[in-house]
Protein backbone atom coordinates (compact mmCIF):
# COMPACT_ATOMS: atom_id res chain seq x y z
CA UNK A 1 48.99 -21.49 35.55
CA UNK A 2 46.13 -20.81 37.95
CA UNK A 3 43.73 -21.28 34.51
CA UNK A 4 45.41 -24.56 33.69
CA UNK A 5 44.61 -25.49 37.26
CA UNK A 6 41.29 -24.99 36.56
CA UNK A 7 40.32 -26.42 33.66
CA UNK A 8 42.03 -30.21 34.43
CA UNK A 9 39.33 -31.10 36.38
CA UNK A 10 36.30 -29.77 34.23
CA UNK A 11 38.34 -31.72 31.75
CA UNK A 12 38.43 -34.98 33.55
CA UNK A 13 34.45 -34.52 34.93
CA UNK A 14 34.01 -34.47 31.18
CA UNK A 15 35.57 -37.19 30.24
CA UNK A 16 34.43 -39.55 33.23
CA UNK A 17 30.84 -38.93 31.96
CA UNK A 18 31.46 -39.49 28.33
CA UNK A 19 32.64 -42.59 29.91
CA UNK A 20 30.22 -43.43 31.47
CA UNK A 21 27.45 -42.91 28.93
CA UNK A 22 29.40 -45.05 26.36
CA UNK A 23 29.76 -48.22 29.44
CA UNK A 24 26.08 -47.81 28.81
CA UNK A 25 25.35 -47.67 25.73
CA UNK A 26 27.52 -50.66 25.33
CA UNK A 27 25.71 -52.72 28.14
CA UNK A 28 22.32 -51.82 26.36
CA UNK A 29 23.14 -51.73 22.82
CA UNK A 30 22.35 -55.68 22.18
CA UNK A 31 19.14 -55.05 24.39
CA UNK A 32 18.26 -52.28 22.51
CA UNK A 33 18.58 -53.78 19.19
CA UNK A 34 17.13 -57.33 20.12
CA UNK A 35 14.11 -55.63 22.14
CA UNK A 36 13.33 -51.93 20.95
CA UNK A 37 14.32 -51.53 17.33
CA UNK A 38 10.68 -50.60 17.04
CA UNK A 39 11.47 -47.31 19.21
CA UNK A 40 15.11 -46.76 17.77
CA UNK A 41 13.97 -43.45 15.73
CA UNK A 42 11.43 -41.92 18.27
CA UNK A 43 14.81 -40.86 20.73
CA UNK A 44 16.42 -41.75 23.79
CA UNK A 45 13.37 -41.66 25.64
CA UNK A 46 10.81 -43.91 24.53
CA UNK A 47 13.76 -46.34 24.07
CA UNK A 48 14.69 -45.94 27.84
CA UNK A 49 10.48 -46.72 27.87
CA UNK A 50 11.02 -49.64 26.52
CA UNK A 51 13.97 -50.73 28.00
CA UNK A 52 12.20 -50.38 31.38
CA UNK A 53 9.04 -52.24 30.13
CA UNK A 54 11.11 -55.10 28.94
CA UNK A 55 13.25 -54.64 32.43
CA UNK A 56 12.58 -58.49 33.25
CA UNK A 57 14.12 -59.78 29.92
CA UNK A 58 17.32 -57.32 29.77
CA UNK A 59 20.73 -58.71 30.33
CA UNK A 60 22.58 -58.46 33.69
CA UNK A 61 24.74 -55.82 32.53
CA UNK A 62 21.83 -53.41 30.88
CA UNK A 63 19.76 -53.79 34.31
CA UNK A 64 22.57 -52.87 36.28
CA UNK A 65 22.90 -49.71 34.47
CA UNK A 66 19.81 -48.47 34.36
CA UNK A 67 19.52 -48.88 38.34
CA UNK A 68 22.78 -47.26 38.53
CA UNK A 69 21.55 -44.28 37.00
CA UNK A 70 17.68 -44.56 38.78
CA UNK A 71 15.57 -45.81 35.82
């Protein structure tokens, strides 16, 4: 029981951040595609580069992730 106890919150921490990370992949996912295609194969970072270079031109949603999560 005590193990059970234990392992529904590591369970729920998990899922809250697999959550999270797909809210922003959807927020970003037109941005990414309509602004950094280019970058699409070089990995997560130099598309986060390029999502902060083009940080004037992203939509509402997109920005607001990215400053939730201090990019």
């Amino acid at each position: 029981m005590n193990r059970i106890l234990v392992v529904i919150p590591l369970v729920m921490t998990m899922a809250s951040a697999a959550s999270a990370q797909q809210v922003g992949h959807d927020a970003c996912s037109r941005d990414v595609s309509r602004l950094c295609r280019a970058h699409m194969g070089e990995g997560d970072q130099a598309v986060l580069a390029c999502l902060q270079q083009n940080r004037s031109r992203l939509s509402k949603a997109c920005d607001k992730v990215l400053t939730e999560h201090g990019q």
